[in-house]
PDB file of N, CA and C in Angstrom:
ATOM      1  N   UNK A   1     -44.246   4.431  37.677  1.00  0.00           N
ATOM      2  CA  UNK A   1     -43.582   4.048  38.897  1.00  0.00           C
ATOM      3  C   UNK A   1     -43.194   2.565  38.832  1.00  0.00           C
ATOM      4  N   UNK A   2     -44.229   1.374  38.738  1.00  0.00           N
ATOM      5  CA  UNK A   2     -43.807   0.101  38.286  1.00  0.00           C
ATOM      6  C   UNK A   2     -42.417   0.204  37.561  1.00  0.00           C
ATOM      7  N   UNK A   3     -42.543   0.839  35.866  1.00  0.00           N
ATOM      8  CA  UNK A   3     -41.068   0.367  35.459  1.00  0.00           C
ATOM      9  C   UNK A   3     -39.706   1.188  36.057  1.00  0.00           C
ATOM     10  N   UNK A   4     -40.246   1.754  36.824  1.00  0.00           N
ATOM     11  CA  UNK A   4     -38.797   2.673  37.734  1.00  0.00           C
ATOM     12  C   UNK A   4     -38.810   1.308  38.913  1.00  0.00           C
ATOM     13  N   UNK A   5     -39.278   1.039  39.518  1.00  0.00           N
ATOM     14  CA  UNK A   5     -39.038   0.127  40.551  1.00  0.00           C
ATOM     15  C   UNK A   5     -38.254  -1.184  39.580  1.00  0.00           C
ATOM     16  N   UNK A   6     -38.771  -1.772  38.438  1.00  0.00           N
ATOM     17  CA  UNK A   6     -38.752  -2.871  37.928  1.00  0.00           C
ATOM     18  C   UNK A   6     -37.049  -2.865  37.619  1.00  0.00           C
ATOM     19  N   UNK A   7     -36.346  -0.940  37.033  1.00  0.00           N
ATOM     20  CA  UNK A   7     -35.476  -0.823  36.462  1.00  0.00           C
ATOM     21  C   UNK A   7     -34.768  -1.534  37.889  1.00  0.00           C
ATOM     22  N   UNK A   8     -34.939  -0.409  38.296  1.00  0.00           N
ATOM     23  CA  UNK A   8     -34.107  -0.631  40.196  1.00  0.00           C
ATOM     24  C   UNK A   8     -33.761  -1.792  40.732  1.00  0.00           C
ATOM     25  N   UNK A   9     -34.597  -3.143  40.497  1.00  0.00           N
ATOM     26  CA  UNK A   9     -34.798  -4.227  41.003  1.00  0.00           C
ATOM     27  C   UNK A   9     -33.778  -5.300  39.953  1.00  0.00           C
ATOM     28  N   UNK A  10     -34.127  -4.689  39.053  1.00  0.00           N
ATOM     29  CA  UNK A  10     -33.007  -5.131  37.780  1.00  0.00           C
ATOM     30  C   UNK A  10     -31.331  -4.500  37.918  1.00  0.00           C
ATOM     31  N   UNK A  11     -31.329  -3.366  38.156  1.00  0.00           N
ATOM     32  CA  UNK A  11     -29.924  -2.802  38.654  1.00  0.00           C
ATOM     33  C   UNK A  11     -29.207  -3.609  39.790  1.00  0.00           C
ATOM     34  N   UNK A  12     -30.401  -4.437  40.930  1.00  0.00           N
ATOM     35  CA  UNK A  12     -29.758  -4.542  41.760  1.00  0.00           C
ATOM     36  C   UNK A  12     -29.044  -6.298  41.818  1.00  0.00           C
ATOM     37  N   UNK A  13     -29.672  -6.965  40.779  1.00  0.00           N
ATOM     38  CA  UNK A  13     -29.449  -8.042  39.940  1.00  0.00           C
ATOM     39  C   UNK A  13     -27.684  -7.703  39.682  1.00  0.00           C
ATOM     40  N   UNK A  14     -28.008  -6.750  38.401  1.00  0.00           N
ATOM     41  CA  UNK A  14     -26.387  -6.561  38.140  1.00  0.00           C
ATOM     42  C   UNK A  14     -25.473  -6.399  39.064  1.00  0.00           C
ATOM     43  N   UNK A  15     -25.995  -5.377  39.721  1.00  0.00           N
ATOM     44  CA  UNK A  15     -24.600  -4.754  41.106  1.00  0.00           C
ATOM     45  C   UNK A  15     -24.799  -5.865  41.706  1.00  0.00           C
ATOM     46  N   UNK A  16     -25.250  -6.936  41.886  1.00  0.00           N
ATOM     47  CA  UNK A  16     -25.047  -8.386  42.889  1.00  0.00           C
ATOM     48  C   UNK A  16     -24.048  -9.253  42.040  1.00  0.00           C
ATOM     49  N   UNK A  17     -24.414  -8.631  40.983  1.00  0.00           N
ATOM     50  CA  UNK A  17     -23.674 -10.240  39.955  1.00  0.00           C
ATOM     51  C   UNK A  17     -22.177  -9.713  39.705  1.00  0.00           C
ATOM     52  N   UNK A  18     -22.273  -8.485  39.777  1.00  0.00           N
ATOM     53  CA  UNK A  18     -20.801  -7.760  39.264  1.00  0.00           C
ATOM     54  C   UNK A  18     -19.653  -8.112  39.963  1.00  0.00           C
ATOM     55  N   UNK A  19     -18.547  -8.327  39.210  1.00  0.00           N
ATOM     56  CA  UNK A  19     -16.990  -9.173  40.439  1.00  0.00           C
ATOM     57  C   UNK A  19     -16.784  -8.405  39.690  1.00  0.00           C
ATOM     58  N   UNK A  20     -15.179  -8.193  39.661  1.00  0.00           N
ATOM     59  CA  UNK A  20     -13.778  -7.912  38.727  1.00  0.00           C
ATOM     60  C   UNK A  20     -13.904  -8.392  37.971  1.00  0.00           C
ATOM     61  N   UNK A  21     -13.899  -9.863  38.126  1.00  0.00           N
ATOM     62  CA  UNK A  21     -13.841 -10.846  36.762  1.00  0.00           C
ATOM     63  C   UNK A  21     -14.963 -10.666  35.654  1.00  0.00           C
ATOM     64  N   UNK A  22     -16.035 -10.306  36.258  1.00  0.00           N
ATOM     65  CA  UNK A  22     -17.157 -10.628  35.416  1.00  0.00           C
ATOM     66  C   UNK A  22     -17.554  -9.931  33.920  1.00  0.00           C
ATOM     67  N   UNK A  23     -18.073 -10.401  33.180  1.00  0.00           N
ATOM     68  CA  UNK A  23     -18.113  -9.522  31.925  1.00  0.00           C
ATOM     69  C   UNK A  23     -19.312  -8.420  31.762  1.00  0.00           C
ATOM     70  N   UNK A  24     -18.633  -7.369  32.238  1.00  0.00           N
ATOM     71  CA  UNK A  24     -19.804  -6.279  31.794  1.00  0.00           C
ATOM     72  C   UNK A  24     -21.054  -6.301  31.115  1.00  0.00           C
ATOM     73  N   UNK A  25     -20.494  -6.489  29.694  1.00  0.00           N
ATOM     74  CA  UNK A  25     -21.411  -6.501  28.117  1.00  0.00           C
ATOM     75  C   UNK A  25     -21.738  -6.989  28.611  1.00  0.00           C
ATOM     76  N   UNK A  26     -21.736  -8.259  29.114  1.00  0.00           N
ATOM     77  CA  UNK A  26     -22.724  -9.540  29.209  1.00  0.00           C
ATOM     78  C   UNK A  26     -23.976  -8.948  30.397  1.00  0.00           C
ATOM     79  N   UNK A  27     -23.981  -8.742  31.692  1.00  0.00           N
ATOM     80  CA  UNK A  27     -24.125  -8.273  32.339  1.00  0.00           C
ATOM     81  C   UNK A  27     -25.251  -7.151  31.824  1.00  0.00           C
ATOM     82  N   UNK A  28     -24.726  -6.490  31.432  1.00  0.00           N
ATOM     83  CA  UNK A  28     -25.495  -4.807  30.436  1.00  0.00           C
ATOM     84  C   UNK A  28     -26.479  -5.439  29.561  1.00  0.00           C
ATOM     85  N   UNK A  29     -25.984  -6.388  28.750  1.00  0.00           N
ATOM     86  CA  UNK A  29     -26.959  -6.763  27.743  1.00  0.00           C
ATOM     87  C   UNK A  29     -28.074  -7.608  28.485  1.00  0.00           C
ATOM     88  N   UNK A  30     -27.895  -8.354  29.562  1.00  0.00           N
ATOM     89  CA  UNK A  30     -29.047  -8.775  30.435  1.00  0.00           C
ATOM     90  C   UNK A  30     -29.712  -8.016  31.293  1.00  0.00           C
ATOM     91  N   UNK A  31     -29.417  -6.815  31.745  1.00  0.00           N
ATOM     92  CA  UNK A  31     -29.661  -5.854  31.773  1.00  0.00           C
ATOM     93  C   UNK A  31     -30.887  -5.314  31.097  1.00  0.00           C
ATOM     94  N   UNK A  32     -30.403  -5.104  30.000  1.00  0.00           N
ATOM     95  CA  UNK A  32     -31.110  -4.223  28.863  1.00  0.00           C
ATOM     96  C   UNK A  32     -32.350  -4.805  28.324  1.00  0.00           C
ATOM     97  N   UNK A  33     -31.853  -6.632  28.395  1.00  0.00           N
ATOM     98  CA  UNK A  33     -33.110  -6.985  28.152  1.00  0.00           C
ATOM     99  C   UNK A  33     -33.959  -7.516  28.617  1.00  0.00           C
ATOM    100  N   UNK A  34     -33.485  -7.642  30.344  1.00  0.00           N
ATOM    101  CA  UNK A  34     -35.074  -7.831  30.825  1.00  0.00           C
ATOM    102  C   UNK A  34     -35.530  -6.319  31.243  1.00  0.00           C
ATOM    103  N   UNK A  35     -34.735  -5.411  30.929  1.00  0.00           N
ATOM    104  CA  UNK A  35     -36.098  -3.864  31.074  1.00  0.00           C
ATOM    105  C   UNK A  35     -37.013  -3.758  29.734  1.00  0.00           C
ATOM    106  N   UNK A  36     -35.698  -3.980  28.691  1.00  0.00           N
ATOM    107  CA  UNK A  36     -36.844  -3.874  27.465  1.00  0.00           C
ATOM    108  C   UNK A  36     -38.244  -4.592  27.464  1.00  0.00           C
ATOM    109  N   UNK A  37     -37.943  -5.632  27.928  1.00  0.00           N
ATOM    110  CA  UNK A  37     -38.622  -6.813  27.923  1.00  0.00           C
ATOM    111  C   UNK A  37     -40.256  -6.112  28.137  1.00  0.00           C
ATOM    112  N   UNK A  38     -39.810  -5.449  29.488  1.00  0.00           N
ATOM    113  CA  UNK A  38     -40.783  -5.187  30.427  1.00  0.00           C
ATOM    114  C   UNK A  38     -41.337  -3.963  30.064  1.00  0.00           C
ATOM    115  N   UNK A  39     -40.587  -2.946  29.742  1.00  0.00           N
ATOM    116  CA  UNK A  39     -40.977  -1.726  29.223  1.00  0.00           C
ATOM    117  C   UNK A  39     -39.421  -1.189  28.711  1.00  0.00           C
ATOM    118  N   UNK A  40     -39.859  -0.501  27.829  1.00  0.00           N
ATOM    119  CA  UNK A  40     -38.611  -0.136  26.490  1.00  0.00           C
ATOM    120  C   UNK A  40     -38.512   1.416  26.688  1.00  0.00           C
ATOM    121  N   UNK A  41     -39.391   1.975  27.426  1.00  0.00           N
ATOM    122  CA  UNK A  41     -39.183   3.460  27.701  1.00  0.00           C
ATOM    123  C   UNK A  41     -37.968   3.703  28.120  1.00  0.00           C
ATOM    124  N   UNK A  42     -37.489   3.202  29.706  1.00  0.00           N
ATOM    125  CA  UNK A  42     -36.219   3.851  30.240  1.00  0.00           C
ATOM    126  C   UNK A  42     -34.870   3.956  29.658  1.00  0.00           C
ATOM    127  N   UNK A  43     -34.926   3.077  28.585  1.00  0.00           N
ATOM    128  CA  UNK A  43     -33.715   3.060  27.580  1.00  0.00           C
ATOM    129  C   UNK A  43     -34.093   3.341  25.867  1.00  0.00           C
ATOM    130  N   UNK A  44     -34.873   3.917  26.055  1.00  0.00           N
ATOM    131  CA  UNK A  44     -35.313   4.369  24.176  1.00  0.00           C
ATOM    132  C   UNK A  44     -34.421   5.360  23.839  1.00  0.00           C
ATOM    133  N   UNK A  45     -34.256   6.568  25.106  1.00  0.00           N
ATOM    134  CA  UNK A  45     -33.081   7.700  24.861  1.00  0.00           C
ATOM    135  C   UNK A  45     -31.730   6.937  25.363  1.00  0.00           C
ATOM    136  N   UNK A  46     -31.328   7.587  23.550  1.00  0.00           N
ATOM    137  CA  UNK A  46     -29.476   7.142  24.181  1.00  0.00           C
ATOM    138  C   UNK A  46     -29.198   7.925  24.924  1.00  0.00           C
ATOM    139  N   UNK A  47     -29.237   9.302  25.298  1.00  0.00           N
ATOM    140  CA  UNK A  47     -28.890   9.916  26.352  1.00  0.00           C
ATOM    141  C   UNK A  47     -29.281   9.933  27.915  1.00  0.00           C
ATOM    142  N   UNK A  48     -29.958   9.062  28.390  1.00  0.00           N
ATOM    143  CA  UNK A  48     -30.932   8.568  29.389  1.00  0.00           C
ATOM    144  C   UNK A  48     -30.235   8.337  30.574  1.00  0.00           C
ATOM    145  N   UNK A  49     -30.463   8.897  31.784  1.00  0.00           N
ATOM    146  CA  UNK A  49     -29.826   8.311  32.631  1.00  0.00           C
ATOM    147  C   UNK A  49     -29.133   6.750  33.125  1.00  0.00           C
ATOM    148  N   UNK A  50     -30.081   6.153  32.538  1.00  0.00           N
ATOM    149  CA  UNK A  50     -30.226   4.724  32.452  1.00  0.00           C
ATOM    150  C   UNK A  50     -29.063   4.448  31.627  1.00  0.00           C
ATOM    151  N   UNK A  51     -29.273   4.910  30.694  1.00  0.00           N
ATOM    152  CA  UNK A  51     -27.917   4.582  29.579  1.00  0.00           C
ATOM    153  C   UNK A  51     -26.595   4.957  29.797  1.00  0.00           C
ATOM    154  N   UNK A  52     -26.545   6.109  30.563  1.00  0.00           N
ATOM    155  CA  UNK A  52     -25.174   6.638  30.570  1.00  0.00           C
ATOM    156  C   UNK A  52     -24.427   5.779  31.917  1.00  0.00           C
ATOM    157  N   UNK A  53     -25.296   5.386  32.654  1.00  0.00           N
ATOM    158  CA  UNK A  53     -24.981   5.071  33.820  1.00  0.00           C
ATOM    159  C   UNK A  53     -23.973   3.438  33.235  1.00  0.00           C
ATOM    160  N   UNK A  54     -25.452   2.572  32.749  1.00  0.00           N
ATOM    161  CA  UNK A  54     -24.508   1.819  31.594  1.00  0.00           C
ATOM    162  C   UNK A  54     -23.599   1.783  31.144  1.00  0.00           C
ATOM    163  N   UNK A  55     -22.840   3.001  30.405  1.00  0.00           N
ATOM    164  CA  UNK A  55     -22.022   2.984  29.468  1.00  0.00           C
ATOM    165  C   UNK A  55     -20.874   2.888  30.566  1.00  0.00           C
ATOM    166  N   UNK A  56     -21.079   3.384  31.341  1.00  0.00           N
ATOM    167  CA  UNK A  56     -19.980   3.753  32.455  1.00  0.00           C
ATOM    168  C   UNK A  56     -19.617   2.789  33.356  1.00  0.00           C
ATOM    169  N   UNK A  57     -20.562   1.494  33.602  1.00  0.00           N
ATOM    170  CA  UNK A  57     -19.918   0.520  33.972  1.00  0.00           C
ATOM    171  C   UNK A  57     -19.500  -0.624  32.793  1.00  0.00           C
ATOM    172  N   UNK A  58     -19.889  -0.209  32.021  1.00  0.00           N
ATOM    173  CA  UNK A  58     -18.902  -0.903  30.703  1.00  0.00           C
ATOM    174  C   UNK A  58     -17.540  -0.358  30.718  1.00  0.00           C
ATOM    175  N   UNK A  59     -17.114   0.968  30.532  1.00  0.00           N
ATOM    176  CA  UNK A  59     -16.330   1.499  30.771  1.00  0.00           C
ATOM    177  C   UNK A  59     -15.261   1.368  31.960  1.00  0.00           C
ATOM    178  N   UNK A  60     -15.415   0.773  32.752  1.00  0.00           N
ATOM    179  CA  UNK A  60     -15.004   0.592  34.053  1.00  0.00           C
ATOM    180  C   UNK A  60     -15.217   1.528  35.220  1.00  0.00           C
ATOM    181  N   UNK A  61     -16.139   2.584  35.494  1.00  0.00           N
ATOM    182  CA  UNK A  61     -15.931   3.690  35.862  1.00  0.00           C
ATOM    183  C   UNK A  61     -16.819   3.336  37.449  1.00  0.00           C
ATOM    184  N   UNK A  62     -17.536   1.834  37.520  1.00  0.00           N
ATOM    185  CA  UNK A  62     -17.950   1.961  38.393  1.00  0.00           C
ATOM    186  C   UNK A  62     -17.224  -0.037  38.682  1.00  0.00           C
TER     187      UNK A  62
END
C-alpha cells in the first residue's frame, strides 16, 4: 500500500508539472526515478499499468 500511495503522490508531481510546453521524457524519467528509487516493483513489468499509462503521456495521448 505505501508504494501505491508513494506512486500516486509521485503522479501527482507530474500532472502538476505538465504544460504543453513541457518535456514529457523529462518529466517520465523523473518520474521513474523517484519510484524506482523508492521501490522498483510498480515498474519492473513493461506491461504494467504504470508503464503503459507512461508511454501514453509520452505519446501525447494525455
Amino acid at each position: 500500500m505505501e508504494s501505491f500511495v508513494f506512486c500516486l503522490a509521485e503522479f501527482r508531481k507530474l500532472r502538476d508539472a505538465k504544460t504543453e510546453d513541457s518535456d514529457n521524457e523529462t518529466l517520465i524519467h523523473s518520474f521513474r526515478t523517484a519510484v524506482s528509487a523508492f521501490d522498483p516493483t510498480p515498474l519492473a513489468d513493461e506491461d504494467s499499468d504504470w508503464n503503459l499509462m507512461l508511454d501514453e503521456i509520452i505519446d501525447g495521448l494525455w
